[in-house]
Structures are given as structure tokens and as C-alpha cells.
PDB file of N, CA and C in Angstrom:
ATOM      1  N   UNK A   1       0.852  -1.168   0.000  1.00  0.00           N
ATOM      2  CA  UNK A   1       0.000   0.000   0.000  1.00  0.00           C
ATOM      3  C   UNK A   1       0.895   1.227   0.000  1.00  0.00           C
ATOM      4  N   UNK A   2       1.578   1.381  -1.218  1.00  0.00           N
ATOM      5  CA  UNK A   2       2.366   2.710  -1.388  1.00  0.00           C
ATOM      6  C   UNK A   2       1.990   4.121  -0.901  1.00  0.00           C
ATOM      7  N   UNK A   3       2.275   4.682   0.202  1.00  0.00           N
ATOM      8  CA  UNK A   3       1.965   6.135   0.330  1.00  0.00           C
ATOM      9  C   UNK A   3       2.485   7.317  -0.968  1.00  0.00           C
ATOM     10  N   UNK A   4       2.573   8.768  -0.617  1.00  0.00           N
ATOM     11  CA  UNK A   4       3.432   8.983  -1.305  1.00  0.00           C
ATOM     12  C   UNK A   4       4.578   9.419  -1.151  1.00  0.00           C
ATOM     13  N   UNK A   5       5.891   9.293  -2.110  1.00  0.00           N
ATOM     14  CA  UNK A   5       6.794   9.240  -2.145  1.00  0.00           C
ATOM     15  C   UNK A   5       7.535  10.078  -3.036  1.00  0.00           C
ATOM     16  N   UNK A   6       8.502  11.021  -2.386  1.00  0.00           N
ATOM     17  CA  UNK A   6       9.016  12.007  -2.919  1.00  0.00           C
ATOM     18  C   UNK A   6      10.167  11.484  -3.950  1.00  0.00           C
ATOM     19  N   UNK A   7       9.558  11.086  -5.275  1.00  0.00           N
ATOM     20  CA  UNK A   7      10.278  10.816  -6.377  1.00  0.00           C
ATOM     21  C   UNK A   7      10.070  12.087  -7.684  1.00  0.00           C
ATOM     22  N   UNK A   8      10.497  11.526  -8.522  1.00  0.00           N
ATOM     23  CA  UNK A   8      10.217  12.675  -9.797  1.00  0.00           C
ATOM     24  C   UNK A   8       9.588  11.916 -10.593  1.00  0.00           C
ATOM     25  N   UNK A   9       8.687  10.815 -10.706  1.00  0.00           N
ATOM     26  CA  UNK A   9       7.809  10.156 -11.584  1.00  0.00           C
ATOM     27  C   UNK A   9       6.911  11.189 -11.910  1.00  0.00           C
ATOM     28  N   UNK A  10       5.783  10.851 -12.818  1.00  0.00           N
ATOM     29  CA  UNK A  10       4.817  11.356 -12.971  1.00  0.00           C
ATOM     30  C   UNK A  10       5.255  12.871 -13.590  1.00  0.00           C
ATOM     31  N   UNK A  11       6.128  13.324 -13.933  1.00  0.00           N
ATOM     32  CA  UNK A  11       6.115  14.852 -14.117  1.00  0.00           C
ATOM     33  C   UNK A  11       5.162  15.648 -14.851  1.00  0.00           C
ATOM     34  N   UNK A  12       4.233  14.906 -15.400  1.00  0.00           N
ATOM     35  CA  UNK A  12       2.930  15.376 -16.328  1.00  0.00           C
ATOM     36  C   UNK A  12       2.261  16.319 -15.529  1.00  0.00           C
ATOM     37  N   UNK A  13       1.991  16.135 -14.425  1.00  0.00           N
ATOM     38  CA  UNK A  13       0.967  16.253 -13.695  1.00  0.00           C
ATOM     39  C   UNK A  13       0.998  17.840 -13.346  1.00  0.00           C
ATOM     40  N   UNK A  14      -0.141  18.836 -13.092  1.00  0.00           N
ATOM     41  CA  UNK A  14      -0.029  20.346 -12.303  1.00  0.00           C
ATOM     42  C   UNK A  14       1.076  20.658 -12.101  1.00  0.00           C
ATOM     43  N   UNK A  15       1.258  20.150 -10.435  1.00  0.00           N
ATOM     44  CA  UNK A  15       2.350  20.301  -9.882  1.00  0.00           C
ATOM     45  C   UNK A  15       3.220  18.996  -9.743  1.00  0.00           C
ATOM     46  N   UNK A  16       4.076  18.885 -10.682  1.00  0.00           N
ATOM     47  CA  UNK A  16       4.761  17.834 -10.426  1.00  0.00           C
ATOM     48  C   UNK A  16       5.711  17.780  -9.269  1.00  0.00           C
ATOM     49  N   UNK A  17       5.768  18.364  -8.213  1.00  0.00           N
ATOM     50  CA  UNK A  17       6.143  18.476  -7.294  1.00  0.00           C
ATOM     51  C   UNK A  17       5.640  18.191  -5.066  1.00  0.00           C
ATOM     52  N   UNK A  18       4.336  18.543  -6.250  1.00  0.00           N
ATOM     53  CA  UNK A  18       3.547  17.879  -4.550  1.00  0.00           C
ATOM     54  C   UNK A  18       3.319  16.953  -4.238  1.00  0.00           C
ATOM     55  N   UNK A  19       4.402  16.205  -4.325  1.00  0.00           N
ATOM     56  CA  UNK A  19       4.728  14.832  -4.048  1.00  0.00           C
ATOM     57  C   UNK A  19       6.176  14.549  -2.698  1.00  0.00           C
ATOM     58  N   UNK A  20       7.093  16.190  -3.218  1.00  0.00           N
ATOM     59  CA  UNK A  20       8.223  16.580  -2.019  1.00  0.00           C
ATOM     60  C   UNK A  20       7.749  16.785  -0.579  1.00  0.00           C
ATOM     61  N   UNK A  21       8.540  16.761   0.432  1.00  0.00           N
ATOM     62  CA  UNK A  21       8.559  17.021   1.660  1.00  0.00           C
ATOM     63  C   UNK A  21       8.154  18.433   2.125  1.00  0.00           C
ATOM     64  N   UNK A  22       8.873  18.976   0.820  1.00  0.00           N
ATOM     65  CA  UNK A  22       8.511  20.639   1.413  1.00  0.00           C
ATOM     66  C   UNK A  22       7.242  21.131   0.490  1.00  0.00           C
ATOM     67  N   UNK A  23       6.313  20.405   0.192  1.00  0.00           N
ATOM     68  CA  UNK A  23       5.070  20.496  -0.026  1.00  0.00           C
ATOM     69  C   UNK A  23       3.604  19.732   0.454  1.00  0.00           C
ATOM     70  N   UNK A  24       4.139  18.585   0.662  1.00  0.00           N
ATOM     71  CA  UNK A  24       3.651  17.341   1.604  1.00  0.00           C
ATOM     72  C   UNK A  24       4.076  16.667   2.797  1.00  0.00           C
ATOM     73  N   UNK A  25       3.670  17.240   3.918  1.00  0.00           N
ATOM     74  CA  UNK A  25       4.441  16.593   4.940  1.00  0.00           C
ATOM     75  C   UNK A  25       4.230  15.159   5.411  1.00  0.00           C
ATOM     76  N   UNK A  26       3.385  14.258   5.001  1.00  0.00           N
ATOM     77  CA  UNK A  26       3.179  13.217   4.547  1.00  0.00           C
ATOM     78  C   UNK A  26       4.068  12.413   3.661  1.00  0.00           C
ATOM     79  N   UNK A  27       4.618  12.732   2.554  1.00  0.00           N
ATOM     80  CA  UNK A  27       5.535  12.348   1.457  1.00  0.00           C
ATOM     81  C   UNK A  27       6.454  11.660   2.521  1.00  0.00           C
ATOM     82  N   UNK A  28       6.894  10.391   1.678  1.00  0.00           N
ATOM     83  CA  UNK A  28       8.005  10.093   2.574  1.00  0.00           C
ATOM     84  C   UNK A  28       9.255   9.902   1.618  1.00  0.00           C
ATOM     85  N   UNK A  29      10.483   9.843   1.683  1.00  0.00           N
ATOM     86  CA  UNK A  29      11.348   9.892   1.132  1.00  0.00           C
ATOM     87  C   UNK A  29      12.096   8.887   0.767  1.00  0.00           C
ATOM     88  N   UNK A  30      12.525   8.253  -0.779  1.00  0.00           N
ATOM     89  CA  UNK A  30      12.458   6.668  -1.005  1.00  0.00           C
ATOM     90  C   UNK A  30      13.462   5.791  -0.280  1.00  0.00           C
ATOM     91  N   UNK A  31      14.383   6.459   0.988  1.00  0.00           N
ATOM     92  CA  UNK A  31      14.629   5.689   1.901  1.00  0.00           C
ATOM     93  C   UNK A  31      13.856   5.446   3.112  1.00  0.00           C
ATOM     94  N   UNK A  32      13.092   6.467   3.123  1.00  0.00           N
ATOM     95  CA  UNK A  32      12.200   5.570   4.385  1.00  0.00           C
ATOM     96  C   UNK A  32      10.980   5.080   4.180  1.00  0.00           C
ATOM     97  N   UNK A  33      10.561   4.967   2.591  1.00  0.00           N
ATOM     98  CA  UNK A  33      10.065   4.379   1.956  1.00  0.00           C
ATOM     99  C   UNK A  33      10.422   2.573   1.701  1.00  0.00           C
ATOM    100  N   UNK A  34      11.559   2.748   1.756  1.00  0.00           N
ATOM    101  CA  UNK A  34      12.051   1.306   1.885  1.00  0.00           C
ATOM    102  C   UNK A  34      12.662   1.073   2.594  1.00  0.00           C
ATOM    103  N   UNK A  35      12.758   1.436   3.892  1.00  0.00           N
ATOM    104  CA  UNK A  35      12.534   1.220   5.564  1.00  0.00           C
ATOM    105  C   UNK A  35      11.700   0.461   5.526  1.00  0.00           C
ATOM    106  N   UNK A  36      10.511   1.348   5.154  1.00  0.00           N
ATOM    107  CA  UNK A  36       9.117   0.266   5.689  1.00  0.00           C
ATOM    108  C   UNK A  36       8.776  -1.238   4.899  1.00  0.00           C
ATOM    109  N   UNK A  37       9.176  -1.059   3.656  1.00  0.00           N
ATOM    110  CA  UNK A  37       9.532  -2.323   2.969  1.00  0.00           C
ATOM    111  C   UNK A  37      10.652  -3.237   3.182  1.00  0.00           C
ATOM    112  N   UNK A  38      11.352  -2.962   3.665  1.00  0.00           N
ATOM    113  CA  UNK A  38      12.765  -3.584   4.031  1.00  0.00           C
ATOM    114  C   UNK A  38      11.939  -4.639   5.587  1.00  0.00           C
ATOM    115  N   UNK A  39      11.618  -3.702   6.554  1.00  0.00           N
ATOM    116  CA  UNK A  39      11.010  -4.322   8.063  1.00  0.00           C
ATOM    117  C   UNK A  39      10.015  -5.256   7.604  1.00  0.00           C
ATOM    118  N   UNK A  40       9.060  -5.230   6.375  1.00  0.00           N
ATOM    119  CA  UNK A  40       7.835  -5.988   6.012  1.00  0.00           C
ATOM    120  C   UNK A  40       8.189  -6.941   6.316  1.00  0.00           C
ATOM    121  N   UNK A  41       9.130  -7.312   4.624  1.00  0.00           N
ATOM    122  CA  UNK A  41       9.984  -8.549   3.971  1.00  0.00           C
ATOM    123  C   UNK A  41      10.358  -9.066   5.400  1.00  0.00           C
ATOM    124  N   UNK A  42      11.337  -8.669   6.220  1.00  0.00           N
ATOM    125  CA  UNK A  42      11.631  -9.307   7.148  1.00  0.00           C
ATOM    126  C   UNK A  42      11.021  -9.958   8.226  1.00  0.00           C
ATOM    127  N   UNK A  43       9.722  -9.321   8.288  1.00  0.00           N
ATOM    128  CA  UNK A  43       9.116  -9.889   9.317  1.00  0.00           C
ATOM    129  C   UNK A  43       7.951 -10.906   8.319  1.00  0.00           C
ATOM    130  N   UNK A  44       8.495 -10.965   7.146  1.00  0.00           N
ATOM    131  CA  UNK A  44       7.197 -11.803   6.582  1.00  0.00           C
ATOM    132  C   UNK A  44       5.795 -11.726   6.535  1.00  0.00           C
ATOM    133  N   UNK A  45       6.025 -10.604   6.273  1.00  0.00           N
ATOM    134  CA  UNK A  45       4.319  -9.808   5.978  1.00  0.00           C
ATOM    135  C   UNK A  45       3.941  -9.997   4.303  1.00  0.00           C
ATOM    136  N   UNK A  46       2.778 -10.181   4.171  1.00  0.00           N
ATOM    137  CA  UNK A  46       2.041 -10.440   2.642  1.00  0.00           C
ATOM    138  C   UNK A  46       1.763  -8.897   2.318  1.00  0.00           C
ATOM    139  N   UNK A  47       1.534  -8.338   3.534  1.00  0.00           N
ATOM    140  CA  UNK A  47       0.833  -6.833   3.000  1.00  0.00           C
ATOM    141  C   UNK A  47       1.628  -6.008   3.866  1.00  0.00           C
ATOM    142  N   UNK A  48       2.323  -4.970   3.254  1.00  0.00           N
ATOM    143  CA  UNK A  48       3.125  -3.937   3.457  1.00  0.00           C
ATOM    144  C   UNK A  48       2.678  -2.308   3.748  1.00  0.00           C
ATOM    145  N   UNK A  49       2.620  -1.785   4.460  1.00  0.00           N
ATOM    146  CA  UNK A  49       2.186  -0.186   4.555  1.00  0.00           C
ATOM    147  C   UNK A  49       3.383   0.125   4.926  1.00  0.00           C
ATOM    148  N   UNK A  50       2.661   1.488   4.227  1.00  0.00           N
ATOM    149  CA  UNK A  50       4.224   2.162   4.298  1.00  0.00           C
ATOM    150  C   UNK A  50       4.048   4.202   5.176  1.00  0.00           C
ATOM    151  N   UNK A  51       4.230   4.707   5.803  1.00  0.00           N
ATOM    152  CA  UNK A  51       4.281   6.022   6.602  1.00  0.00           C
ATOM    153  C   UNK A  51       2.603   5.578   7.211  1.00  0.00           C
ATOM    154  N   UNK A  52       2.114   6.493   6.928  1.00  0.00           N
ATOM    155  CA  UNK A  52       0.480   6.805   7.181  1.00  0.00           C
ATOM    156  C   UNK A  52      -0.278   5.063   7.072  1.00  0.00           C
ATOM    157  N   UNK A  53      -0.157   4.442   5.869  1.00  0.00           N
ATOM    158  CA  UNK A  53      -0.481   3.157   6.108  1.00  0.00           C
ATOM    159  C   UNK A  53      -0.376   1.765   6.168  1.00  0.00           C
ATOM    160  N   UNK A  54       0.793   2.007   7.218  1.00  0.00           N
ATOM    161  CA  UNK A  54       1.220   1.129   8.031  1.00  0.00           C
ATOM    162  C   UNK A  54       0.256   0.879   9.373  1.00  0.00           C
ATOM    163  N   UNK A  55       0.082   1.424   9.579  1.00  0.00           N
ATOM    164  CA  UNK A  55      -0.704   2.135  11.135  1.00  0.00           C
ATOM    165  C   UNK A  55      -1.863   0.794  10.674  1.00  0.00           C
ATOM    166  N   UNK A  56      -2.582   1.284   9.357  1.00  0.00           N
ATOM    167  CA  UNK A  56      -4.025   1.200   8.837  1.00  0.00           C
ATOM    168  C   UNK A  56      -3.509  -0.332   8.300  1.00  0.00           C
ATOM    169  N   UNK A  57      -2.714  -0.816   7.706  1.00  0.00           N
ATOM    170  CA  UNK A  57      -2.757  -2.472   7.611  1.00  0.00           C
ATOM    171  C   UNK A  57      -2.528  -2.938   8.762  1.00  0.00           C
ATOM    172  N   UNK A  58      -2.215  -2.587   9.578  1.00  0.00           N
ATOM    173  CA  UNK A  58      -1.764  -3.154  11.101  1.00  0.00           C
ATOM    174  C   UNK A  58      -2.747  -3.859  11.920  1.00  0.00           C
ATOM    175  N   UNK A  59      -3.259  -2.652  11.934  1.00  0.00           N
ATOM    176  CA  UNK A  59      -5.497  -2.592  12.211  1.00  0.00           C
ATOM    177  C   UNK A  59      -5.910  -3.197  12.035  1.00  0.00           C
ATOM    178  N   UNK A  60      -6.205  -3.346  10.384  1.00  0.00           N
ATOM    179  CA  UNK A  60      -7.455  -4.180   9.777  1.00  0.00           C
ATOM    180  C   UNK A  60      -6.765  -5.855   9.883  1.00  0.00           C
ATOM    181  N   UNK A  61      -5.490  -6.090   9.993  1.00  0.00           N
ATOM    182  CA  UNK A  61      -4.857  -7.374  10.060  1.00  0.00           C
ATOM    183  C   UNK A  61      -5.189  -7.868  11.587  1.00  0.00           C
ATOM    184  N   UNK A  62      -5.186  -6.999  12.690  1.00  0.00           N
ATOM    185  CA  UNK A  62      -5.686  -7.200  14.021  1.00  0.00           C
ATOM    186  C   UNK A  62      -6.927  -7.956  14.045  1.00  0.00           C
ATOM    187  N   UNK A  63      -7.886  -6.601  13.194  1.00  0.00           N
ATOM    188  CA  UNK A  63      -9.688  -7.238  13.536  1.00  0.00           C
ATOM    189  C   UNK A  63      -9.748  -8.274  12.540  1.00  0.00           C
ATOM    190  N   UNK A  64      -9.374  -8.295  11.432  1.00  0.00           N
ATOM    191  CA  UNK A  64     -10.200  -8.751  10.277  1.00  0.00           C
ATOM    192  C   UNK A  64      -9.145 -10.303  10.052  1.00  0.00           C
ATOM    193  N   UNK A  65      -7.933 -10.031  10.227  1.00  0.00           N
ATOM    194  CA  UNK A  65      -6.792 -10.985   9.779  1.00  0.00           C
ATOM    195  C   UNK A  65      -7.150 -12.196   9.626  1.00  0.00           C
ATOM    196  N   UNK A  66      -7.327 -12.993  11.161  1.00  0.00           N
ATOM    197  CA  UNK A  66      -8.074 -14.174  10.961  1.00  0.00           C
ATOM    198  C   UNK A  66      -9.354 -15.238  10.130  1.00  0.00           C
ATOM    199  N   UNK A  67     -10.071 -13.754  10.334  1.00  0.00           N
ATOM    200  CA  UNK A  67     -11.559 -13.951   9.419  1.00  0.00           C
ATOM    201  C   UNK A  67     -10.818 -14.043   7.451  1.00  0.00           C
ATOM    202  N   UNK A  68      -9.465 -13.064   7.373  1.00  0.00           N
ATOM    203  CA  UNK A  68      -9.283 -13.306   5.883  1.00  0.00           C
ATOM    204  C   UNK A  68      -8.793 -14.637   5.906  1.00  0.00           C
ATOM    205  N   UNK A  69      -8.150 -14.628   6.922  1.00  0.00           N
ATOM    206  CA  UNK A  69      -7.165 -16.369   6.420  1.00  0.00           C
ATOM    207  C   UNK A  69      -7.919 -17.162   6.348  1.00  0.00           C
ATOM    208  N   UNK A  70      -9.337 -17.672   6.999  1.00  0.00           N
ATOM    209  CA  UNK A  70     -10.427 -18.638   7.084  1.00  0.00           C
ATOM    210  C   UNK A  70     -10.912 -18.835   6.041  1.00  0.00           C
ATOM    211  N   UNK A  71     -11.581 -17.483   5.175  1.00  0.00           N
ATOM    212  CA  UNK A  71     -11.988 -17.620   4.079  1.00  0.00           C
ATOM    213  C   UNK A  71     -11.083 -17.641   3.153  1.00  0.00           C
ATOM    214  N   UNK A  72      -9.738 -17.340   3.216  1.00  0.00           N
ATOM    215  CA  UNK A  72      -8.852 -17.688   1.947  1.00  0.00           C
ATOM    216  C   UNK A  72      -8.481 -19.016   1.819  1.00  0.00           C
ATOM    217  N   UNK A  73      -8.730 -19.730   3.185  1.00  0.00           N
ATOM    218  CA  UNK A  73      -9.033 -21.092   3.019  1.00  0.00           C
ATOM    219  C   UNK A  73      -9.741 -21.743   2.099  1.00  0.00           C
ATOM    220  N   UNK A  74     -11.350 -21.326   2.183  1.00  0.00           N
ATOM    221  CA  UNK A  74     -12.265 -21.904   1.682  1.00  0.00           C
ATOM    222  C   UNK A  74     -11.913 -21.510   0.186  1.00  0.00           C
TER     223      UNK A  74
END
């Protein structure tokens, strides 16, 4: 679940820039972007969040986790 990330993709766009730190304080920067991907992999996670939703896969893997694995059973 990619947040966003202060790269230079996309340059089409308005502002191809509100994607930086010093426009989005949210943006995260593609090393701590792959911080959070780096800790996933390691801990053997299927689903990855990354700044802001990390928090939010964390969660729904708490309440819901079990109930997905049951039915990914079936």
C-alpha cells in the first residue's frame, strides 16, 4: 500500500512536485520508503504499509486478519 513518495515520476501532472517534503508533509522519502519495505519482507508480511499506512494495515490485520485467512481457506 504505497503512500506517497518524494520521487520525480509522474512529471505530467499540475504540480509535479507535490509529491516533495517541502510540499507534503506526509511524502516520505524513497529511503524511508524502503525502511518500511525492508522491516515488512523481514518480518514476513504479505501486505506492506508504508508512513500513514502502516498504522491502517496493522489494524485491519488485528480485527479482520483471521476472518481473511479462514476464508482464503475456503
Amino acid at each position: 500500500m504505497p503512500p506517497t513518495v518524494s520521487t520525480d515520476l509522474h512529471r505530467e501532472r499540475e504540480d509535479p512536485d507535490d509529491n516533495k517534503k517541502e510540499k507534503n508533509n506526509a511524502a516520505l522519502s524513497v529511503d524511508e520508503f524502503m525502511g518500511f519495505v525492508r522491516g515488512g519482507l523481514e518480518e514476513g508480511r504479505d501486505v506492506i504499509g508504508a508512513g500513514m499506512s502502516d498504522g491502517v494495515v496493522r489494524e485491519w490485520y488485528e480485527v479482520f486478519g483471521g476472518r481473511y485467512e479462514e476464508a482464503a481457506k475456503k
